[in-house]
C-alpha atoms as a PDB file:
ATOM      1  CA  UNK A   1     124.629 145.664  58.508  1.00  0.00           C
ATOM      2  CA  UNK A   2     124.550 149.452  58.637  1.00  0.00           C
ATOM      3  CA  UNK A   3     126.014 152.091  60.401  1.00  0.00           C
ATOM      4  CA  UNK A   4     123.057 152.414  63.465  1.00  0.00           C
ATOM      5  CA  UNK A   5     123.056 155.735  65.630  1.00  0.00           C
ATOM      6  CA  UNK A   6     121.337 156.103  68.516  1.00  0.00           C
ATOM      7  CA  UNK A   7     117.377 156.994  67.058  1.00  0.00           C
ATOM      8  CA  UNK A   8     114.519 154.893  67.469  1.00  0.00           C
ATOM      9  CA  UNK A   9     112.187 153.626  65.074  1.00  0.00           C
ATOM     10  CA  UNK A  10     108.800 152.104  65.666  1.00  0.00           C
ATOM     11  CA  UNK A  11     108.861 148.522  63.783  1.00  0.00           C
ATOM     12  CA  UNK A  12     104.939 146.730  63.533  1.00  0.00           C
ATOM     13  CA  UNK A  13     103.741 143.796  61.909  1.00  0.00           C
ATOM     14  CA  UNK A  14     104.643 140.195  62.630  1.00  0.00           C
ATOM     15  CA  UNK A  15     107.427 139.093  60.068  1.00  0.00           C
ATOM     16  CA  UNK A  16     109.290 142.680  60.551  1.00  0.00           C
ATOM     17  CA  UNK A  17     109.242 142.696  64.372  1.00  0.00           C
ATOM     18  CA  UNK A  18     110.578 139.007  63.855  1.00  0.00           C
ATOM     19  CA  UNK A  19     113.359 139.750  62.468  1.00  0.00           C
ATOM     20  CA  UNK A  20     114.399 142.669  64.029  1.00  0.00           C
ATOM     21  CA  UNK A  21     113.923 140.354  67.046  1.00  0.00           C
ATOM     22  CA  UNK A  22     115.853 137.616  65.832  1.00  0.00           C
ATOM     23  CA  UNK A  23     118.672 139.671  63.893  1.00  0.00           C
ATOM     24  CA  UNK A  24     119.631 142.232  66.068  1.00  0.00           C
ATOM     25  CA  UNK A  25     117.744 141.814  69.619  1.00  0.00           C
ATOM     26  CA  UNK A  26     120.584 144.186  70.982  1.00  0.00           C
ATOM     27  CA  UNK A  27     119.261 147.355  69.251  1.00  0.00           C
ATOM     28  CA  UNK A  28     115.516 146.764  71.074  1.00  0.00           C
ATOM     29  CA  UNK A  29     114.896 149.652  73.037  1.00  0.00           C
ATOM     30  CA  UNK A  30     111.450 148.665  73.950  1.00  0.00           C
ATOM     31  CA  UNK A  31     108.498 145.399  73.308  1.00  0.00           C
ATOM     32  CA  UNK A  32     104.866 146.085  73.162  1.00  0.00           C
ATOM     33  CA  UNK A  33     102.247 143.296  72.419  1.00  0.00           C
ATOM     34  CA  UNK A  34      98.836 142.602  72.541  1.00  0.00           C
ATOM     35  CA  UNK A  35      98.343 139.042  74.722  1.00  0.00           C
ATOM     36  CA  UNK A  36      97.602 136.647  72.051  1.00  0.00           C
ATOM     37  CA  UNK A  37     101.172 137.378  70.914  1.00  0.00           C
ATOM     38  CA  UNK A  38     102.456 136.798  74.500  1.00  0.00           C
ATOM     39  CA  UNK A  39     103.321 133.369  73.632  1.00  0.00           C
ATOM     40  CA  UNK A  40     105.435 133.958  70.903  1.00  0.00           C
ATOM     41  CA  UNK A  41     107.971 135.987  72.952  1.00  0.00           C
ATOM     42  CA  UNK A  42     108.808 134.646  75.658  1.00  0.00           C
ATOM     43  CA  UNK A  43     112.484 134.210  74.805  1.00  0.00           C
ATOM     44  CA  UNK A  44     112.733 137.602  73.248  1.00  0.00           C
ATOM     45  CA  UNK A  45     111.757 138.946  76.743  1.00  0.00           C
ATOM     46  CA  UNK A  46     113.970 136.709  78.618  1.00  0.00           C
ATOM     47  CA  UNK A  47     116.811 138.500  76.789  1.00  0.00           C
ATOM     48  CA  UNK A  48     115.286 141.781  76.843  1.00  0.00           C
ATOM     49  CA  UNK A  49     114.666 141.920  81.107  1.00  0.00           C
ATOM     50  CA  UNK A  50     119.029 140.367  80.436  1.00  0.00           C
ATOM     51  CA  UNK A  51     119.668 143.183  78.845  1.00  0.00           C
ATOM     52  CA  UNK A  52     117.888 145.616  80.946  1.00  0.00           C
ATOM     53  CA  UNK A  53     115.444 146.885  78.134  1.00  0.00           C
ATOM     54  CA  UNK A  54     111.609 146.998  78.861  1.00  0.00           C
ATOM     55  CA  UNK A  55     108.751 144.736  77.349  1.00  0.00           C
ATOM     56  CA  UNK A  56     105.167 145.328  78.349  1.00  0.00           C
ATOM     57  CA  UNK A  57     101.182 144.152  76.689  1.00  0.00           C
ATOM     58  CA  UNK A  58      98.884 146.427  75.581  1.00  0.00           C
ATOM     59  CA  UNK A  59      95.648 146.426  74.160  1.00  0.00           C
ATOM     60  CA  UNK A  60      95.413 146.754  70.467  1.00  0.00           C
ATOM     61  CA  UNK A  61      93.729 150.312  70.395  1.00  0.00           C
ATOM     62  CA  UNK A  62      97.173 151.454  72.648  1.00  0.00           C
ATOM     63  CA  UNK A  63      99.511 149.900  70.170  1.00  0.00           C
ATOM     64  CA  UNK A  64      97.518 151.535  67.124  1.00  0.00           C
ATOM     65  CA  UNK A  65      97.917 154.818  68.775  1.00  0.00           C
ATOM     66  CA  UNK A  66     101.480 153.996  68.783  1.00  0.00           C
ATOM     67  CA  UNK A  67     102.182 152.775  65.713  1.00  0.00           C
ATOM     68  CA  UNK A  68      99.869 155.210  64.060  1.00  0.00           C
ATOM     69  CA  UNK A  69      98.544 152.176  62.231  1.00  0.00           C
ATOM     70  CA  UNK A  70      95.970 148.982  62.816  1.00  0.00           C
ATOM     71  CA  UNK A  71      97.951 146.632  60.653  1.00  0.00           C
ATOM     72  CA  UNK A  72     100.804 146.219  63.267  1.00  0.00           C
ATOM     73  CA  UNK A  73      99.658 141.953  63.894  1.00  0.00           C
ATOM     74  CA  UNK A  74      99.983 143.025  67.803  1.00  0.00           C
ATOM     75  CA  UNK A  75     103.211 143.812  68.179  1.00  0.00           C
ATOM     76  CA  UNK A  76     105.282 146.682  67.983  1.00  0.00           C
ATOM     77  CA  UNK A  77     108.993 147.034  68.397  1.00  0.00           C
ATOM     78  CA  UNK A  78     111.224 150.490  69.541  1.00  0.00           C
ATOM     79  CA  UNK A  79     114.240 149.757  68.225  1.00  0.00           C
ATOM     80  CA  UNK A  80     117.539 151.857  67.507  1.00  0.00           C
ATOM     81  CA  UNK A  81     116.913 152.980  63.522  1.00  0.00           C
ATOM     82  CA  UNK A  82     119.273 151.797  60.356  1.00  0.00           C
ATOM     83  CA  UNK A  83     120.960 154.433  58.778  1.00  0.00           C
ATOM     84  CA  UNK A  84     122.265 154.042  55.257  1.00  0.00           C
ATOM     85  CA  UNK A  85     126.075 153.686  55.074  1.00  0.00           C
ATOM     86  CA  UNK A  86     127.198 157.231  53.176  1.00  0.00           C
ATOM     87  CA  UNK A  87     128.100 155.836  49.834  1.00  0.00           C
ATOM     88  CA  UNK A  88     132.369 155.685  48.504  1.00  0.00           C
ATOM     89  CA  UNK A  89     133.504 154.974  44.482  1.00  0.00           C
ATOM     90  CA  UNK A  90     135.569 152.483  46.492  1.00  0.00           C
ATOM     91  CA  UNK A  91     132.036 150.301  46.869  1.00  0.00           C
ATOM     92  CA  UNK A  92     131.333 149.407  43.142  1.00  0.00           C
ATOM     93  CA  UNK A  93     134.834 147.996  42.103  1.00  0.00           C
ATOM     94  CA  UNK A  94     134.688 145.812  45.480  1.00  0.00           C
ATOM     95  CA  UNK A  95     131.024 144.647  44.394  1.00  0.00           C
ATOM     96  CA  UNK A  96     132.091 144.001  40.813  1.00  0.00           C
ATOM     97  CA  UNK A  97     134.892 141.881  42.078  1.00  0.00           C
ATOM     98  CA  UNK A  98     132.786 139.874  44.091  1.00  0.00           C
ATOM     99  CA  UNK A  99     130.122 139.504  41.276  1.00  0.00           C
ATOM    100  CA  UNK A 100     127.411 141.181  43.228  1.00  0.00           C
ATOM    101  CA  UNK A 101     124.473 142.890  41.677  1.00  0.00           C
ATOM    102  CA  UNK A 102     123.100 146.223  42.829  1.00  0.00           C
ATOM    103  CA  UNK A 103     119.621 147.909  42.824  1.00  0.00           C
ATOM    104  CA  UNK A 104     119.929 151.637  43.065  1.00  0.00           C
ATOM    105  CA  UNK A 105     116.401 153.448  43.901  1.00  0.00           C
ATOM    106  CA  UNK A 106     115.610 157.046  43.456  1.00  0.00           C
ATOM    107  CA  UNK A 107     112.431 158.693  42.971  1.00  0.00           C
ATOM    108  CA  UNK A 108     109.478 156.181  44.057  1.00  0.00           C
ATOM    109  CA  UNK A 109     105.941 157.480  45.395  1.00  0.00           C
ATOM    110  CA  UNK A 110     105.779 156.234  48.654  1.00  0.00           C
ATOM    111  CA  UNK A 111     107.437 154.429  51.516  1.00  0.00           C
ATOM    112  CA  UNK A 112     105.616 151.165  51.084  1.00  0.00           C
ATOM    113  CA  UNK A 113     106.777 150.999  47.154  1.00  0.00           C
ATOM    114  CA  UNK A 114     110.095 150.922  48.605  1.00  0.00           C
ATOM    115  CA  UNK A 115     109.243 148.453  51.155  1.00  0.00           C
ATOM    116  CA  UNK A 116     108.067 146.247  48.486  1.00  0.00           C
ATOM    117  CA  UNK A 117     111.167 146.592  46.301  1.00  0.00           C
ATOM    118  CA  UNK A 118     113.445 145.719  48.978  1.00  0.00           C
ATOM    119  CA  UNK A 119     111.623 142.756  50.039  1.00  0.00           C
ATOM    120  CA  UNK A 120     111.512 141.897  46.164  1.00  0.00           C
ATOM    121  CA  UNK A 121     115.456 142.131  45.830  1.00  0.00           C
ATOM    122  CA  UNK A 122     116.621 140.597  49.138  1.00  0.00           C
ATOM    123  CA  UNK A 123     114.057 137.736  48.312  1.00  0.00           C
ATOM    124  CA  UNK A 124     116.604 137.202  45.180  1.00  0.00           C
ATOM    125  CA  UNK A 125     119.370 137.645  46.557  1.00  0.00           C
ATOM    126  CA  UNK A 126     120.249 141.184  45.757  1.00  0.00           C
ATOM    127  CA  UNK A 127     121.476 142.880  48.765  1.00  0.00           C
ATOM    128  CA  UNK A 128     123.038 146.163  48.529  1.00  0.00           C
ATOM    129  CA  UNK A 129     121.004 148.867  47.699  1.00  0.00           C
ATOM    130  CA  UNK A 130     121.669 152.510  46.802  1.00  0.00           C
ATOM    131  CA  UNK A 131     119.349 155.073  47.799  1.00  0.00           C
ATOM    132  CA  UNK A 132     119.448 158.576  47.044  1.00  0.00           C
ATOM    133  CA  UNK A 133     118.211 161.310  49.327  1.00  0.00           C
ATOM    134  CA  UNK A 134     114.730 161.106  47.860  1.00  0.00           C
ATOM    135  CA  UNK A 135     114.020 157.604  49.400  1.00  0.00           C
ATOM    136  CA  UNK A 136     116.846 157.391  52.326  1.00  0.00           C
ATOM    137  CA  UNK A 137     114.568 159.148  54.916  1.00  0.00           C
ATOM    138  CA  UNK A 138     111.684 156.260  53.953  1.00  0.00           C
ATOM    139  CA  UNK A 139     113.779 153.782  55.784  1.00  0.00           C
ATOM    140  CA  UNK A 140     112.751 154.866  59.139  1.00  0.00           C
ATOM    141  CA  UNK A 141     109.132 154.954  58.298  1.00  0.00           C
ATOM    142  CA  UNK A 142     106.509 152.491  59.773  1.00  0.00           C
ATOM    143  CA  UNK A 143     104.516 151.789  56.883  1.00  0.00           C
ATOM    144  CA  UNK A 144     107.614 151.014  55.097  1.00  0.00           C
ATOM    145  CA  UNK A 145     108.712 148.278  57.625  1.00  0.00           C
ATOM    146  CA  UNK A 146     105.269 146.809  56.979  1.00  0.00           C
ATOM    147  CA  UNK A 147     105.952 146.193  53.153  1.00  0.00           C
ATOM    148  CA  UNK A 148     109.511 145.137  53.652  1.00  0.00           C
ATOM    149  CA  UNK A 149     108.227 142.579  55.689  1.00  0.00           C
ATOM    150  CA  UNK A 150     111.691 142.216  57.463  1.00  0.00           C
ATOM    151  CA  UNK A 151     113.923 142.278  54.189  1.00  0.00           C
ATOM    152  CA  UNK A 152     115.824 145.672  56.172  1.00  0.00           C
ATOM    153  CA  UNK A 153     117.617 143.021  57.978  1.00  0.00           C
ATOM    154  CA  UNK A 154     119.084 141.616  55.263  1.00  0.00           C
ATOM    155  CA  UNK A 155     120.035 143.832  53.165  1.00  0.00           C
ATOM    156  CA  UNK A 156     122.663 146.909  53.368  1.00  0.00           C
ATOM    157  CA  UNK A 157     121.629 150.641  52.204  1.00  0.00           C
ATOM    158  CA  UNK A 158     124.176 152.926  50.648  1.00  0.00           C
ATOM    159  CA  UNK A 159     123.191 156.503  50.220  1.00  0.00           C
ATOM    160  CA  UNK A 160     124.025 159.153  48.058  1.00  0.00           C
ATOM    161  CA  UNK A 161     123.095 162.440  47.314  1.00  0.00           C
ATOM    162  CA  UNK A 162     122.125 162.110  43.660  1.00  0.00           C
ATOM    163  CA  UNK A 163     122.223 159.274  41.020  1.00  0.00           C
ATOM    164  CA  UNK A 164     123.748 161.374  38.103  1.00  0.00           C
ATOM    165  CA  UNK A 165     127.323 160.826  39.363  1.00  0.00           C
ATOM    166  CA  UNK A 166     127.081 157.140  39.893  1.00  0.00           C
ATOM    167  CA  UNK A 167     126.320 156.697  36.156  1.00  0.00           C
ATOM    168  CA  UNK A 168     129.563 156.581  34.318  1.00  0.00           C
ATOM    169  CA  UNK A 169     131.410 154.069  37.175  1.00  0.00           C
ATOM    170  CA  UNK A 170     128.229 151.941  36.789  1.00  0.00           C
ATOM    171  CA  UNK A 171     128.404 151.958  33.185  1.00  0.00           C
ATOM    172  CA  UNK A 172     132.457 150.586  33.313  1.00  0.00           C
ATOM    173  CA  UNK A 173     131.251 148.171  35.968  1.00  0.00           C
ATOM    174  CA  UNK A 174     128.023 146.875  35.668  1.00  0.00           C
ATOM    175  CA  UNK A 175     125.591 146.126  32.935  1.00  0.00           C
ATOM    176  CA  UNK A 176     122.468 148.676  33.440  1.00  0.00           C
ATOM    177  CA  UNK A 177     119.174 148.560  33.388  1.00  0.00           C
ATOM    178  CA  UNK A 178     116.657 151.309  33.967  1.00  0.00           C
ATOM    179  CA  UNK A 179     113.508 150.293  35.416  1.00  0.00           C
ATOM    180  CA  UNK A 180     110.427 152.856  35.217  1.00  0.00           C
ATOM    181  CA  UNK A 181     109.012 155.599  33.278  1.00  0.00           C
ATOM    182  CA  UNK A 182     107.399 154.991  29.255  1.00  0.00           C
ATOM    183  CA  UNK A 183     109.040 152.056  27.554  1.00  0.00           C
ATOM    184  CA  UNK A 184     109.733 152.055  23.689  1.00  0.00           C
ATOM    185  CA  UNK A 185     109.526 149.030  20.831  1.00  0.00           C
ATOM    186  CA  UNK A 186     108.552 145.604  21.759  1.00  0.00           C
ATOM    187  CA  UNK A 187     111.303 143.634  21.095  1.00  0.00           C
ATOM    188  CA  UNK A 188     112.353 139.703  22.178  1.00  0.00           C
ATOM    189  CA  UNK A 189     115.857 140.207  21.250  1.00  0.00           C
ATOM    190  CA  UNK A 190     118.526 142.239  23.214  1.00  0.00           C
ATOM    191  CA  UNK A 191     121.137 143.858  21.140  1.00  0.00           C
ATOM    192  CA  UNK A 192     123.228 144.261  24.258  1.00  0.00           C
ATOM    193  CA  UNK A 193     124.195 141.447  26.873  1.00  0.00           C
ATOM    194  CA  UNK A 194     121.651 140.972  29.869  1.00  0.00           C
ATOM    195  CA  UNK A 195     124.561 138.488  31.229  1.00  0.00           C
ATOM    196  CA  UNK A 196     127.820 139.250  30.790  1.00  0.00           C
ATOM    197  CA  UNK A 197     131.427 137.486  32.746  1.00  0.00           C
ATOM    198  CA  UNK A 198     132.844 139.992  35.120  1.00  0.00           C
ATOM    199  CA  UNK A 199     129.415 142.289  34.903  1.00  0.00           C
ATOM    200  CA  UNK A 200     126.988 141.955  37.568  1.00  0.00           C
ATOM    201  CA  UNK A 201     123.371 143.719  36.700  1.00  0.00           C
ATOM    202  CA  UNK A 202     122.728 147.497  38.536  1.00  0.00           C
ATOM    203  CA  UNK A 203     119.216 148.029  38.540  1.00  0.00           C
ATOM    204  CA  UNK A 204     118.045 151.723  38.504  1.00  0.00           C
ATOM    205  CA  UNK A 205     114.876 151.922  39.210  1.00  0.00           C
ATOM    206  CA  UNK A 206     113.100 155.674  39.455  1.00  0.00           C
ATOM    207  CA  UNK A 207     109.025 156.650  38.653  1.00  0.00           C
ATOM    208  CA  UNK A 208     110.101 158.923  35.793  1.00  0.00           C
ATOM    209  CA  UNK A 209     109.011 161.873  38.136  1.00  0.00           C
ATOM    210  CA  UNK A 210     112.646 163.106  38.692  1.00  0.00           C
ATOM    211  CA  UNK A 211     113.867 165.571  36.289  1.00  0.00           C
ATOM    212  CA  UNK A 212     117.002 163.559  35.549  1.00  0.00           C
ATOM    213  CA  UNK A 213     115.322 160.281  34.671  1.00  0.00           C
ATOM    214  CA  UNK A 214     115.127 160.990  31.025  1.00  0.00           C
ATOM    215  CA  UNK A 215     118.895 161.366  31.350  1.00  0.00           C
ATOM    216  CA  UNK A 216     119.766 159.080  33.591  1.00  0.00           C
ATOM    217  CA  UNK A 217     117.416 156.421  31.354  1.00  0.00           C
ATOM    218  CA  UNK A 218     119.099 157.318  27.876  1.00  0.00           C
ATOM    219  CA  UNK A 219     122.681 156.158  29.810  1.00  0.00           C
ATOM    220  CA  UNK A 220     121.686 153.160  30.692  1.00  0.00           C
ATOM    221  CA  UNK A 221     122.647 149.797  28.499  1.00  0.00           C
ATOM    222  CA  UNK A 222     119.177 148.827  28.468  1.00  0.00           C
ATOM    223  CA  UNK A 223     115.585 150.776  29.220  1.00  0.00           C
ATOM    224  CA  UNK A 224     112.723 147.970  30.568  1.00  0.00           C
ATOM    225  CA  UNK A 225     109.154 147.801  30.881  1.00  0.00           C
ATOM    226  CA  UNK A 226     106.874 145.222  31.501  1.00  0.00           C
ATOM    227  CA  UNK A 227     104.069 144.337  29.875  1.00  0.00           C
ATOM    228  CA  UNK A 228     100.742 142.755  30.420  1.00  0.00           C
ATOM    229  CA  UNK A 229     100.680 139.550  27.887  1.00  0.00           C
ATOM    230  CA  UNK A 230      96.578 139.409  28.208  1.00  0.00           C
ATOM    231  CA  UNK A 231      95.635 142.905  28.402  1.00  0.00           C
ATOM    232  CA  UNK A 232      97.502 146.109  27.267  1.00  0.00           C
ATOM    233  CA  UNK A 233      94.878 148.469  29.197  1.00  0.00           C
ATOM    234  CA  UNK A 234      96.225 147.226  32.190  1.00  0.00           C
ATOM    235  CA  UNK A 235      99.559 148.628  33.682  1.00  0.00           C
ATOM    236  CA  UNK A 236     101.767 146.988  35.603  1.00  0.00           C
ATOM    237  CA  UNK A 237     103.350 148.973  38.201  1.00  0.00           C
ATOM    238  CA  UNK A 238     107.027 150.154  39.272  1.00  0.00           C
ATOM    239  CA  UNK A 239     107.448 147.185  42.033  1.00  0.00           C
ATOM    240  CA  UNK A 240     106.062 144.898  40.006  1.00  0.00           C
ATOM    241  CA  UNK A 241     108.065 145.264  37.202  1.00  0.00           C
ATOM    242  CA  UNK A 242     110.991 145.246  39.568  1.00  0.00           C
ATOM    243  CA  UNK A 243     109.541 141.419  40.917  1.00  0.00           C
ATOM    244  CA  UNK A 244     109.550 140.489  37.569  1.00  0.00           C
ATOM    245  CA  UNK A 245     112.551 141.481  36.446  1.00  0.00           C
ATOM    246  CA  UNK A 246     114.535 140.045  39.257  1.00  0.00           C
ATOM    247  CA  UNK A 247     112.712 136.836  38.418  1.00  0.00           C
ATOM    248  CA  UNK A 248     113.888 136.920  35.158  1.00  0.00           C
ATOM    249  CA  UNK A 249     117.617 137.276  36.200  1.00  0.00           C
ATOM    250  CA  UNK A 250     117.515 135.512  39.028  1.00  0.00           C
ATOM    251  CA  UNK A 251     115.349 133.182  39.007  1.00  0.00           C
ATOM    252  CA  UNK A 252     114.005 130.336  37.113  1.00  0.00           C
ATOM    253  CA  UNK A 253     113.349 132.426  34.017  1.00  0.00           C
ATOM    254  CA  UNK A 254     117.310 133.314  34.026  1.00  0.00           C
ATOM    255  CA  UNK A 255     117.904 131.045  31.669  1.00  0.00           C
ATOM    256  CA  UNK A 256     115.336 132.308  28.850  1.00  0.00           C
ATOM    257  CA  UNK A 257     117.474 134.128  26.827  1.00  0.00           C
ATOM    258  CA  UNK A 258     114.288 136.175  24.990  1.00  0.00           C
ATOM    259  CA  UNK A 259     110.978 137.196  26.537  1.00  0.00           C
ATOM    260  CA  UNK A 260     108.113 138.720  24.365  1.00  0.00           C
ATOM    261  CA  UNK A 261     107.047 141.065  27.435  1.00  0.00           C
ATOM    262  CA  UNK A 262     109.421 143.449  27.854  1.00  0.00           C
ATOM    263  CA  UNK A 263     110.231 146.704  25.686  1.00  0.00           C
ATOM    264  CA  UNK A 264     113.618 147.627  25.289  1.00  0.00           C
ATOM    265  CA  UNK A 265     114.039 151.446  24.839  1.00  0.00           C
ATOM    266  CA  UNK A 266     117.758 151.977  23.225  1.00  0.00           C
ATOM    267  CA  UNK A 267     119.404 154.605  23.593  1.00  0.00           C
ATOM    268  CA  UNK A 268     118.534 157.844  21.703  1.00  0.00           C
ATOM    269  CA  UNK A 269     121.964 157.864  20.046  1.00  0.00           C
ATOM    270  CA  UNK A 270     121.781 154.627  18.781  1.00  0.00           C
ATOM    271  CA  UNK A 271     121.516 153.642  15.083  1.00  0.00           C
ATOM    272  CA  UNK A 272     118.118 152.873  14.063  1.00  0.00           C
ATOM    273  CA  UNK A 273     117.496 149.162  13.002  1.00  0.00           C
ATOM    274  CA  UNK A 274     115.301 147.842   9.817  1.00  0.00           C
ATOM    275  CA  UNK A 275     111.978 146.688  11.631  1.00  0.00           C
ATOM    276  CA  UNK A 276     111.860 142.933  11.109  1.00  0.00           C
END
């Protein structure tokens, strides 16, 4: 997993606290639980008294103070924090080799979009993630360990400064699509490969608030949006669209070669096409 130095994070709610239990019970500094969850922990705490780290119960007003947050399920966890893995060109060629896919996240408006995303794209598989310095800090948050829901442990984050530089390498690599911001035509048939051999998918996805994303989108193979197929007043947002777009590569839907709910914005340099 990634590089972990010696910080501590404050992990609540069930399913995270699980797995940070179950995936890396070394890194536990600390256990604090309310007693109904008492009997779900008794072989954590075994291993934690081993170990020589502390476990106590509290009541649920002491671990809210704590947490900084009611919805921690009556648990919360002190344990050393993930740090992304300082991203090397060296990465993509390895991950193209090995045919794996790659979401890279920049500008998003909170910590528990991101949570939501990353629980989206280990939940299909996708697990290496670049981050840029907008979102990297987000990783250590609470309320972002509550949407992940425990998809941190599965995963691996990469960080880089900016997202500019990765474009070209990603373009040679990977086929790209840029998630976020206005969409263009309605269309149900890509001019460009979703699915090529040798190409994996990069996902970029960013809120359109960055001042690069206009770039950054226009470089891209491919430009989607979602939309709603009952009502157009309603707007589906950035994580969702990322769900359902991992669906559709991933998942059952992979094998639709044409959907009639997603807008494909080409590239401003591309030739214009007669509207069929």
């Amino acid at each position: 997993m990634s590089g972990i130095e010696k910080q501590e994070t404050k992990i609540c709610g069930w399913p995270s606290a699980k797995a940070v239990l179950d995936h890396r019970l070394k890194s536990v500094q600390r256990l604090y639980f309310t007693a109904d969850m008492r009997k779900h922990l008794g072989s954590y705490c075994s291993e934690l008294a081993k170990n020589k780290r502390s476990y106590a119960e509290k009541s649920w007003t002491e671990l809210t103070k704590m947490a900084r947050d009611d919805e921690h399920d009556g648990i919360v966890v002190a344990a050393d924090t993930i740090r992304p893995i300082q991203y090397k060109p060296k990465f993509l060629a390895e991950w193209q080799k090995a045919g794996e896919s790659v979401i890279i996240i920049d500008h998003l408006a909170s910590c528990r979009q991101l949570g939501r995303i990353v629980r989206s794209a280990a939940c299909f598989g996708v697990k290496k993630i670049i981050v840029s310095e907008n979102t990297a800090k987000w990783i250590q948050a609470t309320k972002y360990h509550l949407e992940a829901k425990g998809a941190t442990e599965h995963v691996r984050f990469y960080q880089v400064a900016t997202i500019r530089p990765l474009l070209k390498p990603l373009n040679e690599a990977f086929i790209t699509l840029f998630l976020g911001g206005e969409g263009a035509q309605k269309t149900t048939h890509f001019r460009k490969p979703i699915h090529a051999p040798g190409r994996p998918n990069a996902l970029i996805v960013s809120d359109g608030s960055g001042k690069d994303d206009n770039k950054v989108a226009a470089s891209c193979a491919h430009r989607l949006k979602v939309d709603s197929p009952t009502n157009q007043a309603l707007q589906i947002s950035l994580e969702e669209t990322t769900l359902v777009v991992l669906a559709w590569l991933y998942g059952a839907a992979a094998d639709a070669k044409q959907s009639s709910h997603f807008r494909l914005k080409k590239k401003e340099t591309s030739t214009p096409t007669s509207k069929k």
